[in-house]
PDB file of N, CA and C in Angstrom:
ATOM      1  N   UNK A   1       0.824  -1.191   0.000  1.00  0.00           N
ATOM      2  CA  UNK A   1       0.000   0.000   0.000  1.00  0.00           C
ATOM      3  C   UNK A   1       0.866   1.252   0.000  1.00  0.00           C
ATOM      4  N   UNK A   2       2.041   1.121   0.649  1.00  0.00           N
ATOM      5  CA  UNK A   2       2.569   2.277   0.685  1.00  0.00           C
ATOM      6  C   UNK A   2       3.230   2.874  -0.763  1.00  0.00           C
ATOM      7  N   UNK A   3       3.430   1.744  -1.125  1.00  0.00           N
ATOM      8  CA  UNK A   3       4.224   2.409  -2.735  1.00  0.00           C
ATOM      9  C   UNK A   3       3.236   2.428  -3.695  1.00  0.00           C
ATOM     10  N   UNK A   4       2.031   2.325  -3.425  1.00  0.00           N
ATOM     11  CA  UNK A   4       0.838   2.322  -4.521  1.00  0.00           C
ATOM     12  C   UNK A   4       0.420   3.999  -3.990  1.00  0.00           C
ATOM     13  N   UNK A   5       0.827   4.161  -2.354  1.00  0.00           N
ATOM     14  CA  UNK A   5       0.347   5.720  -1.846  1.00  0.00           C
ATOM     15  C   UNK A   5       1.417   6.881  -3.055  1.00  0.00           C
ATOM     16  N   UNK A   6       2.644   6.114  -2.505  1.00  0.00           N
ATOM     17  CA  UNK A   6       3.684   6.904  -3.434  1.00  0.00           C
ATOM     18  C   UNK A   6       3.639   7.053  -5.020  1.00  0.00           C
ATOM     19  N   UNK A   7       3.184   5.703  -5.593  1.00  0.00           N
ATOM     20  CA  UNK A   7       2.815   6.264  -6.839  1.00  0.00           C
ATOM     21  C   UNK A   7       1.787   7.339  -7.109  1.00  0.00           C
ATOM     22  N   UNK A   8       0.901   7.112  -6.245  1.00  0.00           N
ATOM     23  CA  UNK A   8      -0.161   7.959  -6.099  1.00  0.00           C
ATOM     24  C   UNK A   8      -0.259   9.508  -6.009  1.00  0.00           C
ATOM     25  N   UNK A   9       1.213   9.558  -5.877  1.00  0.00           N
ATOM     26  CA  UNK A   9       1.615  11.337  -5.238  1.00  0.00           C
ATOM     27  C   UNK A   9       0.781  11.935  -4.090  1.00  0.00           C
ATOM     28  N   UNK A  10       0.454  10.664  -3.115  1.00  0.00           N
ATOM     29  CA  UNK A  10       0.391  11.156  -1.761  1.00  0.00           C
ATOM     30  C   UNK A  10      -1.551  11.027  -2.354  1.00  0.00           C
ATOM     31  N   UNK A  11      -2.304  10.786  -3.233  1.00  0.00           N
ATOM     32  CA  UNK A  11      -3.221  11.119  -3.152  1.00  0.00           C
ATOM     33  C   UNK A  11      -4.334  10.039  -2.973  1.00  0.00           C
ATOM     34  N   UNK A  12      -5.160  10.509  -1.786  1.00  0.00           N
ATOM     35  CA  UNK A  12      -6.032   9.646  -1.083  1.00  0.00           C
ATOM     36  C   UNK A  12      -7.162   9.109  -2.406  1.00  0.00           C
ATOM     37  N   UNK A  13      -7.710   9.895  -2.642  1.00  0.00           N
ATOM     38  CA  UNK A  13      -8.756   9.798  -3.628  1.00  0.00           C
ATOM     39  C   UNK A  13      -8.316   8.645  -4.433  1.00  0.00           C
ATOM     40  N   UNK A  14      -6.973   9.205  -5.129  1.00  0.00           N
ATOM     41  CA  UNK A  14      -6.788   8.031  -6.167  1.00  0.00           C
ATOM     42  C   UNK A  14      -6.174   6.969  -5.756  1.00  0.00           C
ATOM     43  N   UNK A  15      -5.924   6.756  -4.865  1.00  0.00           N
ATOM     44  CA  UNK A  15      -5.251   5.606  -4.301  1.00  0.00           C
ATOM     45  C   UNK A  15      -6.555   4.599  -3.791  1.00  0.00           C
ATOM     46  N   UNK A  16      -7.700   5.316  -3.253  1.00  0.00           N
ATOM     47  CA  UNK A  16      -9.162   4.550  -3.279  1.00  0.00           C
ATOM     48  C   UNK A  16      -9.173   3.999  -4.487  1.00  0.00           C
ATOM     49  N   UNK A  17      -9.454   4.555  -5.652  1.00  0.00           N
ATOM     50  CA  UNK A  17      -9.647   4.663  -7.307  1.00  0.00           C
ATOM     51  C   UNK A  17      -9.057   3.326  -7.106  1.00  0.00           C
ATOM     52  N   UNK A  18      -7.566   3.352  -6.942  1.00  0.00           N
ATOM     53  CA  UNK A  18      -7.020   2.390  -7.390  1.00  0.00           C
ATOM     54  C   UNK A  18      -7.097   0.865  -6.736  1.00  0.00           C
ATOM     55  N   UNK A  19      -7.478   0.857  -5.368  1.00  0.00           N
ATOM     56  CA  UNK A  19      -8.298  -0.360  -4.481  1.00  0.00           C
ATOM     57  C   UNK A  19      -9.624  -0.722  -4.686  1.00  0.00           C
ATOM     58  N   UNK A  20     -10.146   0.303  -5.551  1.00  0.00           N
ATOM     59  CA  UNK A  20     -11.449  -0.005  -5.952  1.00  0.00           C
ATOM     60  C   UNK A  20     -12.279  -0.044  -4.684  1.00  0.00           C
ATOM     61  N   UNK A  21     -12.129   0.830  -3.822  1.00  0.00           N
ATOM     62  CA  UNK A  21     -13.027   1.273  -2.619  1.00  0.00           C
ATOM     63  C   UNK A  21     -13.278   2.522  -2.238  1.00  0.00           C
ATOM     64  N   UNK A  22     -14.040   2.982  -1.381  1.00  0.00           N
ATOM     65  CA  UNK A  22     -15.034   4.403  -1.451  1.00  0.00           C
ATOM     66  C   UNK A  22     -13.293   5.007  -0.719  1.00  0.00           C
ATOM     67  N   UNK A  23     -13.380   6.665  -0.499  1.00  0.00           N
ATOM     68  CA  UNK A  23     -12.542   7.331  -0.060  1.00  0.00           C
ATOM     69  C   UNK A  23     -12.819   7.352   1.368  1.00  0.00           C
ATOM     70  N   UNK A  24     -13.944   7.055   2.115  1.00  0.00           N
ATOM     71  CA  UNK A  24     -14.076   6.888   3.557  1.00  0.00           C
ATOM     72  C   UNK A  24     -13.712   5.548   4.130  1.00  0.00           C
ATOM     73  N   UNK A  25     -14.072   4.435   2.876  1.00  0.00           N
ATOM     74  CA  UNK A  25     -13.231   2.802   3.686  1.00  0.00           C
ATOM     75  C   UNK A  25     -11.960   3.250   3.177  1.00  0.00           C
ATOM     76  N   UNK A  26     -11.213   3.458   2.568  1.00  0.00           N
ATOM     77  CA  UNK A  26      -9.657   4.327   2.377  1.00  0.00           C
ATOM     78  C   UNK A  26      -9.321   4.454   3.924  1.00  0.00           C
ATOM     79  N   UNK A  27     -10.247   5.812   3.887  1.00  0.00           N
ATOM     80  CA  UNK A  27      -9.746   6.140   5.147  1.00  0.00           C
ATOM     81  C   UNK A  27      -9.412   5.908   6.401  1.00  0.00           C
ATOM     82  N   UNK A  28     -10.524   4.801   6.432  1.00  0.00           N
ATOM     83  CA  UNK A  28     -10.253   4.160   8.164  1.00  0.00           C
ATOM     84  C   UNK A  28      -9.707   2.630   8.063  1.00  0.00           C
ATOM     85  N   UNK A  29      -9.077   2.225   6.879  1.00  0.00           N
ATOM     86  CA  UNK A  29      -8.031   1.150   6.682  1.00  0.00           C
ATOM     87  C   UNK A  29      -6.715   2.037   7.111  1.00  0.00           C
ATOM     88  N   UNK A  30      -6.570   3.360   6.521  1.00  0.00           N
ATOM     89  CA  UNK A  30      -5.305   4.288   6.484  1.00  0.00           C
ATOM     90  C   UNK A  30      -5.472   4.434   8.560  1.00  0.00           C
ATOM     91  N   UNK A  31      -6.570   4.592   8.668  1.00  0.00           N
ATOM     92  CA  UNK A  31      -6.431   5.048  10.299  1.00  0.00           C
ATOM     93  C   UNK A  31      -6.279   3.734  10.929  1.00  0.00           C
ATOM     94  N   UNK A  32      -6.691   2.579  11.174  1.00  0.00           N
ATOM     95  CA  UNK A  32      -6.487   1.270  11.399  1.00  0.00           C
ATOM     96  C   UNK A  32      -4.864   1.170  11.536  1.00  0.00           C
ATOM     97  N   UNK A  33      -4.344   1.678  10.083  1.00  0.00           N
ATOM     98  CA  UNK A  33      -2.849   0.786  10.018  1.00  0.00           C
ATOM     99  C   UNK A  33      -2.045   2.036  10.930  1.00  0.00           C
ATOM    100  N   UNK A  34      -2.564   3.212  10.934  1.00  0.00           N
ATOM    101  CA  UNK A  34      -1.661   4.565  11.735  1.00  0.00           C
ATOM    102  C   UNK A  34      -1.753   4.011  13.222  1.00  0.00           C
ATOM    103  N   UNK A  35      -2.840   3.589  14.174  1.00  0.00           N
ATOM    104  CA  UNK A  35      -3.001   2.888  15.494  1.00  0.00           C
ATOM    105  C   UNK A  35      -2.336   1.867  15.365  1.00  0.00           C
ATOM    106  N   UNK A  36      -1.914   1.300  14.238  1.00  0.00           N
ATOM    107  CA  UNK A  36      -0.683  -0.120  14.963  1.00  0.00           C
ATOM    108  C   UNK A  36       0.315  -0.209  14.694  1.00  0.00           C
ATOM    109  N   UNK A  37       0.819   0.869  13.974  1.00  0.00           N
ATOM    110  CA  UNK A  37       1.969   1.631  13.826  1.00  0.00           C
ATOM    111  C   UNK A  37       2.002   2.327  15.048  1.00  0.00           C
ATOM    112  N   UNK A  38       1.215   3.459  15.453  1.00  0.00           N
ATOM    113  CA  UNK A  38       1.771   3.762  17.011  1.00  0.00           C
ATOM    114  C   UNK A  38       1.823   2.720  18.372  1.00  0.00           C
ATOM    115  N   UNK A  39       0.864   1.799  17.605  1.00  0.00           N
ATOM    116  CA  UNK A  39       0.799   0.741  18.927  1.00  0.00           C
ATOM    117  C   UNK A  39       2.594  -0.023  19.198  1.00  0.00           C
ATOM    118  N   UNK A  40       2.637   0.015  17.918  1.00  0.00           N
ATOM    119  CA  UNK A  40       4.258  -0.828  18.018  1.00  0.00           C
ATOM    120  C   UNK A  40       5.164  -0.075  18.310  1.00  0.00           C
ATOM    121  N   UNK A  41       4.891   1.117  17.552  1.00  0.00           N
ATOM    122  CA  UNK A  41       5.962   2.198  18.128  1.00  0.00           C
ATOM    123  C   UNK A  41       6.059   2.436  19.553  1.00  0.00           C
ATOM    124  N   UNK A  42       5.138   2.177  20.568  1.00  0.00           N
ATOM    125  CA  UNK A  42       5.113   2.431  22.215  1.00  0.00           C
ATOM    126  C   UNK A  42       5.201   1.095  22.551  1.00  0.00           C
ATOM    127  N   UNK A  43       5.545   0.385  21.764  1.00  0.00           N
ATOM    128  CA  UNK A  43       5.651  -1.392  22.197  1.00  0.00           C
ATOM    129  C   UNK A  43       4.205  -1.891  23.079  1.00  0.00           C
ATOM    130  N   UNK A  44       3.203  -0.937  22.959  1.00  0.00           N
ATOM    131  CA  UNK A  44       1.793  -1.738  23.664  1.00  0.00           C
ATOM    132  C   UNK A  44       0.951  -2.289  22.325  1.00  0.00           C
ATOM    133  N   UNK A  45       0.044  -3.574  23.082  1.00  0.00           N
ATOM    134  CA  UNK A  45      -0.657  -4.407  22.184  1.00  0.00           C
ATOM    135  C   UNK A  45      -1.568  -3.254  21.151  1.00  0.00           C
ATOM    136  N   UNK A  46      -1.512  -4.117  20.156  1.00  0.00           N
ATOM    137  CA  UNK A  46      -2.919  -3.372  19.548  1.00  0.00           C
ATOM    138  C   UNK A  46      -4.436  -3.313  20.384  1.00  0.00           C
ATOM    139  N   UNK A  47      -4.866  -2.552  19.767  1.00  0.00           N
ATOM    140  CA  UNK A  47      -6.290  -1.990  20.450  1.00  0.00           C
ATOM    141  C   UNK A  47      -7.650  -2.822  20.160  1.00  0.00           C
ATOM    142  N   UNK A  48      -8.323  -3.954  21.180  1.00  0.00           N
ATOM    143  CA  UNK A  48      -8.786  -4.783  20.831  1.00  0.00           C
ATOM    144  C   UNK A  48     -10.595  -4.819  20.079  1.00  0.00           C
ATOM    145  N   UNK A  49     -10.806  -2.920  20.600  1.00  0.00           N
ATOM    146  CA  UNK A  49     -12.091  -2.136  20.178  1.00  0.00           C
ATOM    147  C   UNK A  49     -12.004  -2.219  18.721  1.00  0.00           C
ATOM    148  N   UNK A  50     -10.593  -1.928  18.749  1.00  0.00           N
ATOM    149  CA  UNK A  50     -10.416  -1.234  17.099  1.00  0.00           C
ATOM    150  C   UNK A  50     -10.268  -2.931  16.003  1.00  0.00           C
ATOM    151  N   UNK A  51      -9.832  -3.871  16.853  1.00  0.00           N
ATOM    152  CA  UNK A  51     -10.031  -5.138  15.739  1.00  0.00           C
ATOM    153  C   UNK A  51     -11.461  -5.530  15.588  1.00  0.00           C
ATOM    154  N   UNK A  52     -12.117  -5.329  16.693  1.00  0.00           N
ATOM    155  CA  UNK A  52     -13.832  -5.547  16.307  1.00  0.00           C
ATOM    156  C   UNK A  52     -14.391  -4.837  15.240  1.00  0.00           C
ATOM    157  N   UNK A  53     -14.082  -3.436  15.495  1.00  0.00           N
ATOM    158  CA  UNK A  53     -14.645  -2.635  14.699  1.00  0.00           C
ATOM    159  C   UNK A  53     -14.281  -2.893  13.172  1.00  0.00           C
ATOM    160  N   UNK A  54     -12.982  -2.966  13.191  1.00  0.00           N
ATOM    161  CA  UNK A  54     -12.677  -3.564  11.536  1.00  0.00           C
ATOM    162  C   UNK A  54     -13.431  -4.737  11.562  1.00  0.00           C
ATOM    163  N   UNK A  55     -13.438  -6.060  12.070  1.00  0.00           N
ATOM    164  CA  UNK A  55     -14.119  -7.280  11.512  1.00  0.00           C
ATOM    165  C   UNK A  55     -15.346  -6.646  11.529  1.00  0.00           C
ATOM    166  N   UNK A  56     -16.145  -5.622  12.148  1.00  0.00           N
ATOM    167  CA  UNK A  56     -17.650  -5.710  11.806  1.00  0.00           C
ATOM    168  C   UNK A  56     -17.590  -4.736  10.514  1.00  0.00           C
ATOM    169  N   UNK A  57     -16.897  -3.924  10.556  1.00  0.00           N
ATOM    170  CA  UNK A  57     -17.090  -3.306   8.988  1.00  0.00           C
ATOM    171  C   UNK A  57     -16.975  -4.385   7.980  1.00  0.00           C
ATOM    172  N   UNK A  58     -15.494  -4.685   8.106  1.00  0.00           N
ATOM    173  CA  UNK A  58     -15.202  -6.025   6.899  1.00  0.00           C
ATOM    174  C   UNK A  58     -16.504  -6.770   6.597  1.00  0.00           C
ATOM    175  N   UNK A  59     -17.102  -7.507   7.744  1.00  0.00           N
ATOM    176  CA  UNK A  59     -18.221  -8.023   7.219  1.00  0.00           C
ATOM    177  C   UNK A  59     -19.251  -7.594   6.905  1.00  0.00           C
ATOM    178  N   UNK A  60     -19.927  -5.924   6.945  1.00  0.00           N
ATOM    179  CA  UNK A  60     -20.416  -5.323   6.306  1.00  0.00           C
ATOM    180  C   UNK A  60     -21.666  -5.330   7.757  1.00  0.00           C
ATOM    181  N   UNK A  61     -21.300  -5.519   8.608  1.00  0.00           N
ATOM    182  CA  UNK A  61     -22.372  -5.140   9.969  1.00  0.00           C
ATOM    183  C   UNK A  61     -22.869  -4.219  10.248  1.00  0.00           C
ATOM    184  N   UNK A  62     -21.766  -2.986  10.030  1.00  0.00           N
ATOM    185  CA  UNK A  62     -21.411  -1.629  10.798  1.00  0.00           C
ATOM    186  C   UNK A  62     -20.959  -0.895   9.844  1.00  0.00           C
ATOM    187  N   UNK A  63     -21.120   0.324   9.384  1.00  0.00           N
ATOM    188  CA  UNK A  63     -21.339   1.043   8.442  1.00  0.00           C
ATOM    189  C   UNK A  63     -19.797   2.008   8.749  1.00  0.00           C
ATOM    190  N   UNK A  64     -19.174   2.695   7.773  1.00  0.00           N
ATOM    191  CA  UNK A  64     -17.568   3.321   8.248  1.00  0.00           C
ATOM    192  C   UNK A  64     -18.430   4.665   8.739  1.00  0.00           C
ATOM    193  N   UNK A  65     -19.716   5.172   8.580  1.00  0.00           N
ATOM    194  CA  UNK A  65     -19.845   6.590   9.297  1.00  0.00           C
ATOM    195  C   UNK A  65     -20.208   6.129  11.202  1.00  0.00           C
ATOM    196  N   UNK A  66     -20.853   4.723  11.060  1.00  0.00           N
ATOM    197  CA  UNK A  66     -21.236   4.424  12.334  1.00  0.00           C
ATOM    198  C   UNK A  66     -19.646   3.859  13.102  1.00  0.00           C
ATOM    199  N   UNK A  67     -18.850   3.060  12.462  1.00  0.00           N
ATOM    200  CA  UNK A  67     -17.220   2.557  13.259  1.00  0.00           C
ATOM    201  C   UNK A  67     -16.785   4.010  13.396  1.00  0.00           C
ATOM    202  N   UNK A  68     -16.481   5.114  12.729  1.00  0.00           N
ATOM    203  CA  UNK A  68     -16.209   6.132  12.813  1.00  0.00           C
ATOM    204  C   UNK A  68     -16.659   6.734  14.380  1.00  0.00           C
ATOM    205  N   UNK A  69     -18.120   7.048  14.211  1.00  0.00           N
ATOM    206  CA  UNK A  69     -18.480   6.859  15.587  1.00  0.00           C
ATOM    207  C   UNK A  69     -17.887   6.916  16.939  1.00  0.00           C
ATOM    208  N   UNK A  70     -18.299   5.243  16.950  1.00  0.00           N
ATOM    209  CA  UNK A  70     -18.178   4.249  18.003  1.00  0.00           C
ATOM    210  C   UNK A  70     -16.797   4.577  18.528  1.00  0.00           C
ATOM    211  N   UNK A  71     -15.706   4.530  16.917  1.00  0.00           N
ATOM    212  CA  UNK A  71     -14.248   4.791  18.000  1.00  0.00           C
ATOM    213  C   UNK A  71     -13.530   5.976  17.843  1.00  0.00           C
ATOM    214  N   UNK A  72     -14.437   6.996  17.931  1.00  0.00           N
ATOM    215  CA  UNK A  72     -14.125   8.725  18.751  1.00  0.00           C
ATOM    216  C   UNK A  72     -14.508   8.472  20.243  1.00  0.00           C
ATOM    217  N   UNK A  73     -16.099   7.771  20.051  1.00  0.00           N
ATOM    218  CA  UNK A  73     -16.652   7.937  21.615  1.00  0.00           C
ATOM    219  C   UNK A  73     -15.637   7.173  22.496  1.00  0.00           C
ATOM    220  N   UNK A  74     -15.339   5.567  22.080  1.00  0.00           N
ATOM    221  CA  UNK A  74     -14.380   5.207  22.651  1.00  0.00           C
ATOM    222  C   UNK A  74     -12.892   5.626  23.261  1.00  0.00           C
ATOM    223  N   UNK A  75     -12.629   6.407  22.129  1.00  0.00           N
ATOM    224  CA  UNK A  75     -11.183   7.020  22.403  1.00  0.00           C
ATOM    225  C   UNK A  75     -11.155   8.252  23.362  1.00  0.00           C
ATOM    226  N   UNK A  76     -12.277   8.978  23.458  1.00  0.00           N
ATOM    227  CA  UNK A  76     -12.346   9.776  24.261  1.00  0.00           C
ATOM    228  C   UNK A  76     -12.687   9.386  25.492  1.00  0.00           C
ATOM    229  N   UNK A  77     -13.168   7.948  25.619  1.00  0.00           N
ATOM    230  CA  UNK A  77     -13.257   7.488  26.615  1.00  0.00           C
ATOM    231  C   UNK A  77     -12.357   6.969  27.576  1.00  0.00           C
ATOM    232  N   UNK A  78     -11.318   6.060  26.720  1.00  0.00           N
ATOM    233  CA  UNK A  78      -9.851   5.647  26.901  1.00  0.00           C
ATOM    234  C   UNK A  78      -9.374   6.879  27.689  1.00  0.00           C
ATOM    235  N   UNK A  79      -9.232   7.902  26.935  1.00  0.00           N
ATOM    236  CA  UNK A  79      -8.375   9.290  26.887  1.00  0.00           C
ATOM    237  C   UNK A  79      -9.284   9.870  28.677  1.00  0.00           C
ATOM    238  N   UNK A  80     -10.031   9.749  28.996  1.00  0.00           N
ATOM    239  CA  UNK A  80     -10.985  10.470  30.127  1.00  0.00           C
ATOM    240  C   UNK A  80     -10.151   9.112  31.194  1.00  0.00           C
ATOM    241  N   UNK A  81     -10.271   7.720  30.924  1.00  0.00           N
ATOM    242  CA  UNK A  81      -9.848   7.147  32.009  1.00  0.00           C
ATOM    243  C   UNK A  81      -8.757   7.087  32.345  1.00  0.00           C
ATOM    244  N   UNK A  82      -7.851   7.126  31.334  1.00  0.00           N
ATOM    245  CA  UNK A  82      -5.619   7.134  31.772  1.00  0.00           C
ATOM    246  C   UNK A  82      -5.313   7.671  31.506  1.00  0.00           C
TER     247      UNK A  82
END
């Protein structure tokens, strides 16, 4: 993905184009892989909200404006308790 971003000249839109998926599932595959990139980068596990939420999108349960959602409220929730 990353050298399909780079061919892309950095561009979201066409880099959807080119996965043949909307620019909002783009987006929260791109936000998915940025949380486990920081997850590894602080050496803590991945985030086990955030693998649900992908398998229920993937399987088409949960809609990307509703996962969108779910993990702001969550994160602000995380963020309020530690």
């Amino acid at each position: 993905m990353v050298m399909q971003f780079v061919l892309a000249s950095g561009s979201l839109k066409e880099l959807a184009r080119h996965y043949d998926v909307s620019y909002p599932t783009l987006r929260l595959i791109l936000d998915r892989l940025i949380d486990r990139v920081r997850s590894v980068a602080k050496g803590t596990p991945p985030d086990p909200m955030n693998h649900l939420l992908a398998d229920l999108l993937d399987r088409g349960e949960v809609s990307v404006a509703a996962t969108r959602r779910i993990r702001e409220l969550y994160r602000r929730q995380v963020e309020r308790s530690g």
